[in-house]
Protein backbone atom coordinates (compact mmCIF):
# COMPACT_ATOMS: atom_id res chain seq x y z
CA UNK A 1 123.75 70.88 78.20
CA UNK A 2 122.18 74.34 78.92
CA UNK A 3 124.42 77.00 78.23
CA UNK A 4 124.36 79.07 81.58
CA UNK A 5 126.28 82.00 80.94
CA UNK A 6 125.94 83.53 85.05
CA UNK A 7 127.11 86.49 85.82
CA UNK A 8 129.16 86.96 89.02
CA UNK A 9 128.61 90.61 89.45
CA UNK A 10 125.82 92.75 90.04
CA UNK A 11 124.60 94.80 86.66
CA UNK A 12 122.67 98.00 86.45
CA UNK A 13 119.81 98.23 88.18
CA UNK A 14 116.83 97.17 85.50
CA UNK A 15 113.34 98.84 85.62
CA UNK A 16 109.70 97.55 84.44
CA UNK A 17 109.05 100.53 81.80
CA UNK A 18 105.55 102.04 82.05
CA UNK A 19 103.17 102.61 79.07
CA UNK A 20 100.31 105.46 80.07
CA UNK A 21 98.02 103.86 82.42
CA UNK A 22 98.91 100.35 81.86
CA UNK A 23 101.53 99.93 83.75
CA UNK A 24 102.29 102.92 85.83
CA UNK A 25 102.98 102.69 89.40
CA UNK A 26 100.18 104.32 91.78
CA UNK A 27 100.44 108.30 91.49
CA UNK A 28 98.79 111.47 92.17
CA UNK A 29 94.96 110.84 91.68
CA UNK A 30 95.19 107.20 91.18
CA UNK A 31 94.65 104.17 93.46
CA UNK A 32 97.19 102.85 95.16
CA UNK A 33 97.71 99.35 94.54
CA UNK A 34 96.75 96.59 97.23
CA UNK A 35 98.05 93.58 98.38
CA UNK A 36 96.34 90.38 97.26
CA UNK A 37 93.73 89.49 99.35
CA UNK A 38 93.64 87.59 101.84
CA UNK A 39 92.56 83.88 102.08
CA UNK A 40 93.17 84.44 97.85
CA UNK A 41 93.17 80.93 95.86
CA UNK A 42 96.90 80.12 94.12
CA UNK A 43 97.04 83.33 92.08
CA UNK A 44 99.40 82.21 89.25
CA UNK A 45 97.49 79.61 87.00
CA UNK A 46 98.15 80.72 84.06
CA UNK A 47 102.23 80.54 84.86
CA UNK A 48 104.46 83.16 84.00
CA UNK A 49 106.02 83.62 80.12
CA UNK A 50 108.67 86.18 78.85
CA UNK A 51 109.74 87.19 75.46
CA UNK A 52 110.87 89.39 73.28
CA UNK A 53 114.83 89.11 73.66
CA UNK A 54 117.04 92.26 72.72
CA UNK A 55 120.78 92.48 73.64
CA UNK A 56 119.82 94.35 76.75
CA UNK A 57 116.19 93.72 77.52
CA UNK A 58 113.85 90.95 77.86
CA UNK A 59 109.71 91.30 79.09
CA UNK A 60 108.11 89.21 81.26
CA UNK A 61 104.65 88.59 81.65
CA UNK A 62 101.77 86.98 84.05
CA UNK A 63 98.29 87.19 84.94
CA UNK A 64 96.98 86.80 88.38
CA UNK A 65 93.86 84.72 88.18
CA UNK A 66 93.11 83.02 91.15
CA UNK A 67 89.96 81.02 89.00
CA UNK A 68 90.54 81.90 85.73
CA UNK A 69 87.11 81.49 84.25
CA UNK A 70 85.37 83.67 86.64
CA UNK A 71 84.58 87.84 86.24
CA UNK A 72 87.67 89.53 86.74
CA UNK A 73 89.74 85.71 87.14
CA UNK A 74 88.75 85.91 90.61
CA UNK A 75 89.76 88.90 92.33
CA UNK A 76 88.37 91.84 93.03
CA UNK A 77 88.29 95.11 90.94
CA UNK A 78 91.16 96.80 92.11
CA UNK A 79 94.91 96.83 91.13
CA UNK A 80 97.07 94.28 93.13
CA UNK A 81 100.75 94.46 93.75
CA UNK A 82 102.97 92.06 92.85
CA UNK A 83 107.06 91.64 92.84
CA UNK A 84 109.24 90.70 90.14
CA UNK A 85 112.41 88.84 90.70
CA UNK A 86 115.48 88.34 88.12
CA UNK A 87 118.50 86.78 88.82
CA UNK A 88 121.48 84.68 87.80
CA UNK A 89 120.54 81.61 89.25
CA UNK A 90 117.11 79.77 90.29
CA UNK A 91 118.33 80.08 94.04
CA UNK A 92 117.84 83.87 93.61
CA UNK A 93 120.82 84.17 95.27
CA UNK A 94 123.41 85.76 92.71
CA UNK A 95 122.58 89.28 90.45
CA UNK A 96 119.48 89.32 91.79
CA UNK A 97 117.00 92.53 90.69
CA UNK A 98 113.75 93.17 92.03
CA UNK A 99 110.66 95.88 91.09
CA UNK A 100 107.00 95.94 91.87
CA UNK A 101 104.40 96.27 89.58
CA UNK A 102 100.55 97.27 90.14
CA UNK A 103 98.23 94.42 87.98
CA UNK A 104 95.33 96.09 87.03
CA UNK A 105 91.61 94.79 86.91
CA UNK A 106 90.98 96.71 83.11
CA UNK A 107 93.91 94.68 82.16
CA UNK A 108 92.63 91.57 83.54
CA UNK A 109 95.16 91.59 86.05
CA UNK A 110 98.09 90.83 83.88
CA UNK A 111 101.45 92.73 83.93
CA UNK A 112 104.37 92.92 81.19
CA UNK A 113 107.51 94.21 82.53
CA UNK A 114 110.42 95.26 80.30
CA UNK A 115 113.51 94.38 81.99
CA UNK A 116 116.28 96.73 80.65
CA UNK A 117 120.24 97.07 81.20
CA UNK A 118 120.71 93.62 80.67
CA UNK A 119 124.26 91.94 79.85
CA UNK A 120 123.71 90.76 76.29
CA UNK A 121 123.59 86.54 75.20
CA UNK A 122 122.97 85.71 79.30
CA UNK A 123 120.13 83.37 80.70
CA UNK A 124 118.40 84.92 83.50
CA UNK A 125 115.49 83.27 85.93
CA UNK A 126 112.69 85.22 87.20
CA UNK A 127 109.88 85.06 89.57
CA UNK A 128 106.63 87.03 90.34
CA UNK A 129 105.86 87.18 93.99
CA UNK A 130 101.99 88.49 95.29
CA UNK A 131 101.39 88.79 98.69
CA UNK A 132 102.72 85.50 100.32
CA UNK A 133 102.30 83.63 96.68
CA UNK A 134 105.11 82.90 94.69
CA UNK A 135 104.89 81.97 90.81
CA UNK A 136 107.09 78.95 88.82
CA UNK A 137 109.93 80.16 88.14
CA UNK A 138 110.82 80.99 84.95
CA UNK A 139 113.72 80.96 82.47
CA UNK A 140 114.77 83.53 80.01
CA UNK A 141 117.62 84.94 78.06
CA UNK A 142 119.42 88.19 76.56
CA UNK A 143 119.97 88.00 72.83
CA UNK A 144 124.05 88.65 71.91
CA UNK A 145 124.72 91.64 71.33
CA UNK A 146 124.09 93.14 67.50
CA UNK A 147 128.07 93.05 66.31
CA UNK A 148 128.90 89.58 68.26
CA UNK A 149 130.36 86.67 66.30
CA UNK A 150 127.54 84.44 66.93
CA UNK A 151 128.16 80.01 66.94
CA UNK A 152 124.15 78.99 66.82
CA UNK A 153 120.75 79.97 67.54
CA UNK A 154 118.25 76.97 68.24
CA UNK A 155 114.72 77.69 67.57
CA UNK A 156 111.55 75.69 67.53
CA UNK A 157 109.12 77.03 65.13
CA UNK A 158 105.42 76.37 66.24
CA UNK A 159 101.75 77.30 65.32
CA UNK A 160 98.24 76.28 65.38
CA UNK A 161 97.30 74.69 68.75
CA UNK A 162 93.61 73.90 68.62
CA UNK A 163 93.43 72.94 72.30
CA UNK A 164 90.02 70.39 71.59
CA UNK A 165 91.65 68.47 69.08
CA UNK A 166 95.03 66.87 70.64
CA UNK A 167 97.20 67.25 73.67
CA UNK A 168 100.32 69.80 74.03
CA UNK A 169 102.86 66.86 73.77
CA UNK A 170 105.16 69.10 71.19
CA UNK A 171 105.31 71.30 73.61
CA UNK A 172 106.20 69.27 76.46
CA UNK A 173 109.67 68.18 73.96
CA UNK A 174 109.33 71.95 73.55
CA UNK A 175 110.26 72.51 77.00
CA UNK A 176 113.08 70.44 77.58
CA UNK A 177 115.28 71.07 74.85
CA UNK A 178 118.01 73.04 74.94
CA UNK A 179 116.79 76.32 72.84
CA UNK A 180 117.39 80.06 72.45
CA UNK A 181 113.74 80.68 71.84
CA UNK A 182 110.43 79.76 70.59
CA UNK A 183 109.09 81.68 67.29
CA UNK A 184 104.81 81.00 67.26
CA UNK A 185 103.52 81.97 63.87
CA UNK A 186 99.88 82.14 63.88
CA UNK A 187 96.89 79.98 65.59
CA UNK A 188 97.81 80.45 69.52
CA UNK A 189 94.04 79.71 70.16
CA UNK A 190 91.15 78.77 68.16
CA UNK A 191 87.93 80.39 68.60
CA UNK A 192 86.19 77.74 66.47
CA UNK A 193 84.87 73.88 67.43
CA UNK A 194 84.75 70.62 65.54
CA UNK A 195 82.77 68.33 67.25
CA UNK A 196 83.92 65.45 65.27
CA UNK A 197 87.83 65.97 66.57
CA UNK A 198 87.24 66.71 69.58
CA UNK A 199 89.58 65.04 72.58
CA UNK A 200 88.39 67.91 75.43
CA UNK A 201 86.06 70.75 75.28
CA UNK A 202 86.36 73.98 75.14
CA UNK A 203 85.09 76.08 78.02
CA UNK A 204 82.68 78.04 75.82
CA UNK A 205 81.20 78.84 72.33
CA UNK A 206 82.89 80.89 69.94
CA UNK A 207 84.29 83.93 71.55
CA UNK A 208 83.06 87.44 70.41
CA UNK A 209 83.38 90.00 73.63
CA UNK A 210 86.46 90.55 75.72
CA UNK A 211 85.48 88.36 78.49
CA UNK A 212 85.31 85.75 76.12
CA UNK A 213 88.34 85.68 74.62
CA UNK A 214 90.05 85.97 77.80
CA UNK A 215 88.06 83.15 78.88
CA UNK A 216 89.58 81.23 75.96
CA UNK A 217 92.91 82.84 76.66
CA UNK A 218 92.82 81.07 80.47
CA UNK A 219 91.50 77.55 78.78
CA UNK A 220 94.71 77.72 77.09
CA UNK A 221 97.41 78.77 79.20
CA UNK A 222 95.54 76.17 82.16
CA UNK A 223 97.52 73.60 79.64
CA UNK A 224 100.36 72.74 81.68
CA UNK A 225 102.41 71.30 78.80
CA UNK A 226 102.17 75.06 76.82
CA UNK A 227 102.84 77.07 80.65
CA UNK A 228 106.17 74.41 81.03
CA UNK A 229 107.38 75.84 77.17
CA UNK A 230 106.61 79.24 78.21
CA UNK A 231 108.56 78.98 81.20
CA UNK A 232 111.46 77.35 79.82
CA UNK A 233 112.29 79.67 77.25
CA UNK A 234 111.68 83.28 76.00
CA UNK A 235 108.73 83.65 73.13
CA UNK A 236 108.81 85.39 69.76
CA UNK A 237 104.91 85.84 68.52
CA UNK A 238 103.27 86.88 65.72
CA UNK A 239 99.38 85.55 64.76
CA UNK A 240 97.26 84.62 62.08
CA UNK A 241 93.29 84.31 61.90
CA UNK A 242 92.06 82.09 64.76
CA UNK A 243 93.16 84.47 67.48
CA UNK A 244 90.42 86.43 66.25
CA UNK A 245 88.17 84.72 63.88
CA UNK A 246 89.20 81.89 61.05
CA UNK A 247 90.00 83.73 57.52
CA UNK A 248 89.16 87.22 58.15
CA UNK A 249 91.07 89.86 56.40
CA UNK A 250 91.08 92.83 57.67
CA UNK A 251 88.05 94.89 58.66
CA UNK A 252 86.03 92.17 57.25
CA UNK A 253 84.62 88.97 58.53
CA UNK A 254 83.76 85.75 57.15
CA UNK A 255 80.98 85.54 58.99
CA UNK A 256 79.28 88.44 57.49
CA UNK A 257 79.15 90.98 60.49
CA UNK A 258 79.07 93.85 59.54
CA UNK A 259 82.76 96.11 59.73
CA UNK A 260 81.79 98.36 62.65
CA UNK A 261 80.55 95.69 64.36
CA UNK A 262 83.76 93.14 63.50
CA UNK A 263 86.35 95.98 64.49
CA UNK A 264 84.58 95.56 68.12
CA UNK A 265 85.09 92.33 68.13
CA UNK A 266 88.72 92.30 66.56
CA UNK A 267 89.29 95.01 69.38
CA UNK A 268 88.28 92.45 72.08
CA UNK A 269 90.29 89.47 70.44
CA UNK A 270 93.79 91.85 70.49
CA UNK A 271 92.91 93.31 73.44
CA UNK A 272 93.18 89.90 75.00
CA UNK A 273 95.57 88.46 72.93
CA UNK A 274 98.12 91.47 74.58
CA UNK A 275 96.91 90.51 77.91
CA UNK A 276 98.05 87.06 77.19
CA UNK A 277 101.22 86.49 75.32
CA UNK A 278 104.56 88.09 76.83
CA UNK A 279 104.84 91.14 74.33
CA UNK A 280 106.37 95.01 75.00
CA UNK A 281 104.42 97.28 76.65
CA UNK A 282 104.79 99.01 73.31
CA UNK A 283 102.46 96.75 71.70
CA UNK A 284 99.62 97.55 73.51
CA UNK A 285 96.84 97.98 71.19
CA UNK A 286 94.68 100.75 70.27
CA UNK A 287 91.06 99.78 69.70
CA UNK A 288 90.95 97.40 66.85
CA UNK A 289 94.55 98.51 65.76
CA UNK A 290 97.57 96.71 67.26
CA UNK A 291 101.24 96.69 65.62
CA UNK A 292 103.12 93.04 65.68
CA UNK A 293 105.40 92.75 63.01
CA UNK A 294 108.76 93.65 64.42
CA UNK A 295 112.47 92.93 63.52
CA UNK A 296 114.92 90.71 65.80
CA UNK A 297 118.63 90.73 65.52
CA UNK A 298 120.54 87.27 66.72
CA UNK A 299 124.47 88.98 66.51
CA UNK A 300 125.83 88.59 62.89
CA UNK A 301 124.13 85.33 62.73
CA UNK A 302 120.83 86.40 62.22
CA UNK A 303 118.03 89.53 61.53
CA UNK A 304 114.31 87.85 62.29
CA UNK A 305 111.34 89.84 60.80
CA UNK A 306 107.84 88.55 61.92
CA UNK A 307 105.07 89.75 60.04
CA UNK A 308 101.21 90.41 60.28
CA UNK A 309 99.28 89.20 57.12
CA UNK A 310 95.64 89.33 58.73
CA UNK A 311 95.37 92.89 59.97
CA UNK A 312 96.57 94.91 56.77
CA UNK A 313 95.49 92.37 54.39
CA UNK A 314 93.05 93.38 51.24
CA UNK A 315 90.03 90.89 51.37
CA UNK A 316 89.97 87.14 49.52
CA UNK A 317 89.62 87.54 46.25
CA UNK A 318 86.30 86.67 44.61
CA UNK A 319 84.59 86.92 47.48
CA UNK A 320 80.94 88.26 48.12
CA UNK A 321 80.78 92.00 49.17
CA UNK A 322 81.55 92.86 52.73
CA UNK A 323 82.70 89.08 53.36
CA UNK A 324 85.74 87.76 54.14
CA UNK A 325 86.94 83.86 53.79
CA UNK A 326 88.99 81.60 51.72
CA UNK A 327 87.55 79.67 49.01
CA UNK A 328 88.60 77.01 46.43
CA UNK A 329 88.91 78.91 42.97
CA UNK A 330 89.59 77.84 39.43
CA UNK A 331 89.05 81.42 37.85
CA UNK A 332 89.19 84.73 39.23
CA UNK A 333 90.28 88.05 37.78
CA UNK A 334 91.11 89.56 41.17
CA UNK A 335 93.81 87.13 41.39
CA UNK A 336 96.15 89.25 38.67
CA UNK A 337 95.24 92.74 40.78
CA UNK A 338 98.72 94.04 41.58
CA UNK A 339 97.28 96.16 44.11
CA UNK A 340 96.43 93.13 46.14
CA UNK A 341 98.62 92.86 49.51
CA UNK A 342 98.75 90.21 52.23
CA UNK A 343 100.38 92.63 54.65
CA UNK A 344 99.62 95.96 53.25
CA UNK A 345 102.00 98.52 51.34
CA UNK A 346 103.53 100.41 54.47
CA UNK A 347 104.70 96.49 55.91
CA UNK A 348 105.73 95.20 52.59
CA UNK A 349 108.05 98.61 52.20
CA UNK A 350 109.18 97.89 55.75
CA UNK A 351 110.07 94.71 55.54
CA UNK A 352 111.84 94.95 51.59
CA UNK A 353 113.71 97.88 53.34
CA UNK A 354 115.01 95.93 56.09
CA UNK A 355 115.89 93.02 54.00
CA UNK A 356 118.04 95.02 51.53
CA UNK A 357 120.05 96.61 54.38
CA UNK A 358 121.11 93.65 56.28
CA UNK A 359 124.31 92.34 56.98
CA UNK A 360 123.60 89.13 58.90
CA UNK A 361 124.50 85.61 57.77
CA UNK A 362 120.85 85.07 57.47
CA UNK A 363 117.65 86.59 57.01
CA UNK A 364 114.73 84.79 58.53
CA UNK A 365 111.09 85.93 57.32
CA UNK A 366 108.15 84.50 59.68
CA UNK A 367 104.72 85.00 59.16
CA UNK A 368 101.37 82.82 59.21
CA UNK A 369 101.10 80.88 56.21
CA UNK A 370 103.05 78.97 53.50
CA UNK A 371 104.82 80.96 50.42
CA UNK A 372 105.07 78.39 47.86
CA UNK A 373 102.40 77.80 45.59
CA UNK A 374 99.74 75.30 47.10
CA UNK A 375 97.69 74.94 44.18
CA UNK A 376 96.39 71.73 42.67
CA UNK A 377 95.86 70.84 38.36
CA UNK A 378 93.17 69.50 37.58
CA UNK A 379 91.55 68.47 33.90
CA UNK A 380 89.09 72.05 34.37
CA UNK A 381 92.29 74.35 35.37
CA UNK A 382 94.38 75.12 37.82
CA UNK A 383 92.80 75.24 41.92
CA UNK A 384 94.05 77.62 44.31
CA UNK A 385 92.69 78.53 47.93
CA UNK A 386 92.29 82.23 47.91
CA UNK A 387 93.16 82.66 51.55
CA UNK A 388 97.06 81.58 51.52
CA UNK A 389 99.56 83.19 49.48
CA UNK A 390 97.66 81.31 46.23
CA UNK A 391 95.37 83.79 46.64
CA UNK A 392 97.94 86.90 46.42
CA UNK A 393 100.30 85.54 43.55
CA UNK A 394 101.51 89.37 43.03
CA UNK A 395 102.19 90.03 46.23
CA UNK A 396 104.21 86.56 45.96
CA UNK A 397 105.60 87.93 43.30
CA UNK A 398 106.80 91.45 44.71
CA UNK A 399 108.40 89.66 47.35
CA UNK A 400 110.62 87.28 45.23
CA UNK A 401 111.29 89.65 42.75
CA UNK A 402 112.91 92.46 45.40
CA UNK A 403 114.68 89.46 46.78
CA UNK A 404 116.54 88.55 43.34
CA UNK A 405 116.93 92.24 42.43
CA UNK A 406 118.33 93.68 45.68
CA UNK A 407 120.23 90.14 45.59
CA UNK A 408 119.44 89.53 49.45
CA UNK A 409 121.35 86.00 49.80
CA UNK A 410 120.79 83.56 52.76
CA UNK A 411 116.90 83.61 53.05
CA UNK A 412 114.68 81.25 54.82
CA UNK A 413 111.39 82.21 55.14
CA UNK A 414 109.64 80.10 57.81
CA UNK A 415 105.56 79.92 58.03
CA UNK A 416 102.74 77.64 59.99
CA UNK A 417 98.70 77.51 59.36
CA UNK A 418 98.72 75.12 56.79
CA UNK A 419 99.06 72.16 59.31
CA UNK A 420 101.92 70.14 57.47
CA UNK A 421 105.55 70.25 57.43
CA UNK A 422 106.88 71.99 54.16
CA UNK A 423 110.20 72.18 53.12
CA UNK A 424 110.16 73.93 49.29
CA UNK A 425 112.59 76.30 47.00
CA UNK A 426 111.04 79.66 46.12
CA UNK A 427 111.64 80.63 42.74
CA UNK A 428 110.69 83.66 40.37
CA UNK A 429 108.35 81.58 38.46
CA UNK A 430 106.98 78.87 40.75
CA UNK A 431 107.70 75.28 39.87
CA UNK A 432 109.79 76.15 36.71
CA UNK A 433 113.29 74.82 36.71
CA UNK A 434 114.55 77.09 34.87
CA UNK A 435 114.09 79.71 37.37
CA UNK A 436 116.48 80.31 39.79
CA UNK A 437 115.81 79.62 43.28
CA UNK A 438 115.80 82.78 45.57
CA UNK A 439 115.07 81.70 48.86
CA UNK A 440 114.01 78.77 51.16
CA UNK A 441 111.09 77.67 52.96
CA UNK A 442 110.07 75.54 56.07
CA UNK A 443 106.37 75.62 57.46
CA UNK A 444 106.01 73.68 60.63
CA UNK A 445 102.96 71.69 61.18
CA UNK A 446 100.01 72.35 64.03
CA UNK A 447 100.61 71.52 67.49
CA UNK A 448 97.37 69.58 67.64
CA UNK A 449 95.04 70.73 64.66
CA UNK A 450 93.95 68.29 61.87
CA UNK A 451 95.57 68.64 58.75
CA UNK A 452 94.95 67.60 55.14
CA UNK A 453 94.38 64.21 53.86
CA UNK A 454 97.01 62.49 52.65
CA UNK A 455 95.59 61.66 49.41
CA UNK A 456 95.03 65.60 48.72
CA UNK A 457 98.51 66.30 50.02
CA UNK A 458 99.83 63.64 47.42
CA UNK A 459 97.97 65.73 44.43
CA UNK A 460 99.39 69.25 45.67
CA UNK A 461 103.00 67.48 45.77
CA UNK A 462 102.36 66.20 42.13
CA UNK A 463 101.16 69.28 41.22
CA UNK A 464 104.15 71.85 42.72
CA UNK A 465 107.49 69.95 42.62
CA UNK A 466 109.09 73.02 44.33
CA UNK A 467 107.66 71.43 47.63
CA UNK A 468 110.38 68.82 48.27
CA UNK A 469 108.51 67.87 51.47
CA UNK A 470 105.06 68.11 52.45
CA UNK A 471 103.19 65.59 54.90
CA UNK A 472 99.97 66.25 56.74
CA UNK A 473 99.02 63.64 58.50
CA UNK A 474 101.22 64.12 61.50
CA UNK A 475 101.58 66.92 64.22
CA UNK A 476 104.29 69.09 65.86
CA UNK A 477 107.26 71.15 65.25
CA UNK A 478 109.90 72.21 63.61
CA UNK A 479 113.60 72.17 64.84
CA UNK A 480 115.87 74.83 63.39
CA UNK A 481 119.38 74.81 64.36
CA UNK A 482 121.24 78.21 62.78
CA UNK A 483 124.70 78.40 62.43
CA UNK A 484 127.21 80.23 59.75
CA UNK A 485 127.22 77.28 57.90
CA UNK A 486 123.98 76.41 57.48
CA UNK A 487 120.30 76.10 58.68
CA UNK A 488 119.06 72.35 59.64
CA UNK A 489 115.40 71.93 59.99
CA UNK A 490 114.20 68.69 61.96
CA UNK A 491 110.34 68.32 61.55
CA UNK A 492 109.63 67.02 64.62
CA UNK A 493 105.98 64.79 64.74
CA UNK A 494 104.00 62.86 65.90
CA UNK A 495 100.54 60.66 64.35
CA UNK A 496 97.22 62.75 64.55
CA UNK A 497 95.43 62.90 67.05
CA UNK A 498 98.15 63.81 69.08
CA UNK A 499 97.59 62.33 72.81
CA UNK A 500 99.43 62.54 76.10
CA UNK A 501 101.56 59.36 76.28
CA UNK A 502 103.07 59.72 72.88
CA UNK A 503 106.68 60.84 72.15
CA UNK A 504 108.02 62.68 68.76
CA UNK A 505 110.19 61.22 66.05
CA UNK A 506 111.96 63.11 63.18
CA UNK A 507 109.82 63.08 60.07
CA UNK A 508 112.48 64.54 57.93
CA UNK A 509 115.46 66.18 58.06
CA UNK A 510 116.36 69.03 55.68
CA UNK A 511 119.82 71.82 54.64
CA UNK A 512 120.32 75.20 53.61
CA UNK A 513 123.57 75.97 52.85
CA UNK A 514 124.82 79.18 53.44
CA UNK A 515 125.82 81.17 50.28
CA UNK A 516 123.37 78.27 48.04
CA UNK A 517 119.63 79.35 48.29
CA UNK A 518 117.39 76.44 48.33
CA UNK A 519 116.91 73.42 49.99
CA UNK A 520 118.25 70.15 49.93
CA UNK A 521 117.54 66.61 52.13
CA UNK A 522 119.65 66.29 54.75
């Protein structure tokens, strides 16, 4: 059953905070926002989403788009009024709070409002209302509060959704469990095609210019399998390359355009990302530059950092100059480079900081891409791919080594992008046993997007016996249930391709104790 905590009296009064010109109300000098126009199509297509839970706050987000996939989503040029709605219970009858909010047309129309003066560990639901239009309603939640005694947090970790190449049938189980919130970790859309695995088409070619990318944006959210999750509980987000463009690193693409030229283009991609995904205000970016990483407190149960590895990142090692991109390597000095970082020296400080001065049960790490080592032995050496954590072993390194010296206990660090479910202990010195484990690991699988053969899987396995799990031939999700005991992880999956009439069985079920790092079959 859903835990419904209602309140029976009214709270304080929350506000949608503004950020500069994004989300200000109309004021001196500029317009004044309209209604929606009359004889408008059904303005909320792309459903409503909220996110970012704090003890007190929450954001919500939509986009009016009355036909998505034409200029401006199919409204005119000029900010549009709409209503938000938050209240105790879907009748809107109980705690109810209301604000208005002007969408504007150089933010496509979308709105995040930051919903403050909450009561902490409460669900909410909330509307968006535009002219005689009302949106789904959606449903959302507090976090507790950062000293409460906390019983459980649910989560289902996610990533990589390439919409052409299966159906959103995780997230349809997505949205009708019983969960605190959903933690994406890289690969909400794909700017790429495969014509070989393709189930339904894109609506374009590879995006490159704003309109693009919010085009691909819309092609998503139309899903109504991903708009049901987003509507049925609050989103934690953090990305990895496809939002953008696959395996670039940094300022440089693996396509070879040139940096000024990419930093336009990575511009557009955040720019619309923001637009898209129910983040702070805060995070609005600025030009090419856009902060995500953030920390997350769950009571005593839980601190959550998510991290960016793509837009601080030093470049693939090996590669040619000015060119991003993973590759397959057997050799390569610029492996050993300690100066090498996946999320850049200012992150790493923030997040080794943050981990040493903790006190919750457990510390969850997310970011895009699987920790443990990857690599495969062959009879000419050792192969890694340069673009996961393979390709930064002293970053890996740094990481695991602050861990064990700063003796942080109770860490799970949680990944997607390699499109197979991962369970695996994280040691000093990878797949020794005389090393002592420091930490666990679970990487979900993709939504939808192909994964490995099973036959290469089998060799990686053979080759790194710290991955105690690792299976990519199916899709979907991972299950995390938190409590002070323990962490379970259910990989939740289904056969590739995924397709509509399918359901999801448990692929395997894995433990963390708490106070025993590592993991161990459930």
């Amino acid at each position: 059953m859903h835990r419904r905590q209602l309140l029976h009296r009214l709270g304080r009064r929350a506000a949608a905070l503004a950020l500069g010109s994004l989300f200000a109300p109309p004021g001196p000098g500029r317009a004044s926002a309209a209604p929606l126009p009359a004889g408008s199509d059904y303005p909320f297509t792309l459903g409503v989403a909220s996110g970012m839970p704090r003890p007190d706050a929450v954001v919500l987000w939509t986009r009016l788009a009355p036909r998505p996939h034409e200029p401006g989503g199919g409204l005119p040029p000029v900010p549009v009024e709409l209503r938000w709605e938050l209240a105790d219970d879907e009748g809107f009858s109980r705690g109810r709070r209301l604000g208005r909010v002007a969408a504007r047309p150089e933010h496509a129309h979308s709105v995040h409002v930051e919903v403050t003066g909450l009561p902490a560990d409460t669900v909410f639901f909330y509307r968006f209302v535009a002219g005689d239009a009302a949106s789904p309603i959606g449903r959302t939640r507090t976090a507790p509060a950062a000293d409460a005694e906390v019983a459980r947090l649910r989560v289902a970790l996610a990533s990589c959704q390439h919409y052409e190449q299966g159906e959103y049938v995780a997230h349809r189980e997505i949205a009708s469990r019983d969960l605190d919130l959903v933690l994406f970790v890289g690969d909400y859309l794909y700017e790429s095609s495969n014509p070989r695995y393709r189930l339904r088409a894109h609506e374009g070619p590879a995006p490159v210019t704003l309109d693009a990318y919010r085009a691909r944006h819309a092609t998503y959210k139309l899903d109504p399998d991903l708009r049901a999750a987003h509507a049925a509980h609050p989103w934690i987000v953090t990305w990895d390359d496809h939002e953008v463009e696959n395996d670039y690193a940094g300022a440089f693409s693996r396509n070879g355009t040139p940096a000024p030229e990419f930093l336009r283009q990575r511009a557009a991609a955040y720019k619309a990302y923001f637009e898209h995904l129910p983040v702070s205000p805060s995070m609005a970016p600025d030009g090419p530059a856009m902060r995500i990483h953030e920390r997350y407190r769950w009571g005593r149960l839980a601190d959550l950092w998510t991290l960016d590895n793509r837009q601080y990142r030093d470049v693939q090692a090996c590669s040619p100059p000015g060119e991003a991109g993973g590759r397959v390597l057997a050799e390569c000095a610029e492996l050993d480079d300690p100066a090498r970082s996946l999320f850049g020296g200012a992150q790493e400080a923030w997040l080794a900081e943050g981990l040493a001065s903790s006190r919750a049960r457990w510390k969850l790490v997310a970011q895009g891409t699987q920790i443990a080592p990857g690599g495969v032995d062959t009879p000419l050496g050792r192969r890694v791919y340069t673009d996961g954590w393979d390709g930064y072993p002293k970053a890996r390194e740094r990481l695991l080594r602050h861990v064990a010296e700063a003796q942080i206990r109770d860490l799970v660090c949680l990944g997607g992008d390699v499109h197979r479910h991962v369970a695996a202990q994280l040691r000093l010195r990878a797949n020794d046993e005389r090393s002592p484990v420091v930490a666990a690991e679970f990487v979900c699988s993709s939504i939808t997007s192909r994964g490995l053969s099973e036959s290469a899987t089998a060799l990686m396995r053979a080759s790194n016996p710290d991955l105690l799990h690792a299976r990519s031939d199916e899709r979907g999700y991972a299950l995390l249930d938190i409590t002070p005991a323990g962490v379970a992880c259910d990989f939740r999956a289904t056969p590739f391709p995924a397709r509509g009439g399918v359901r999801l069985g448990t692929q395997a079920s894995f433990r963390v104790e708490a106070g025993r790092p590592g993991v161990a079959r459930s």
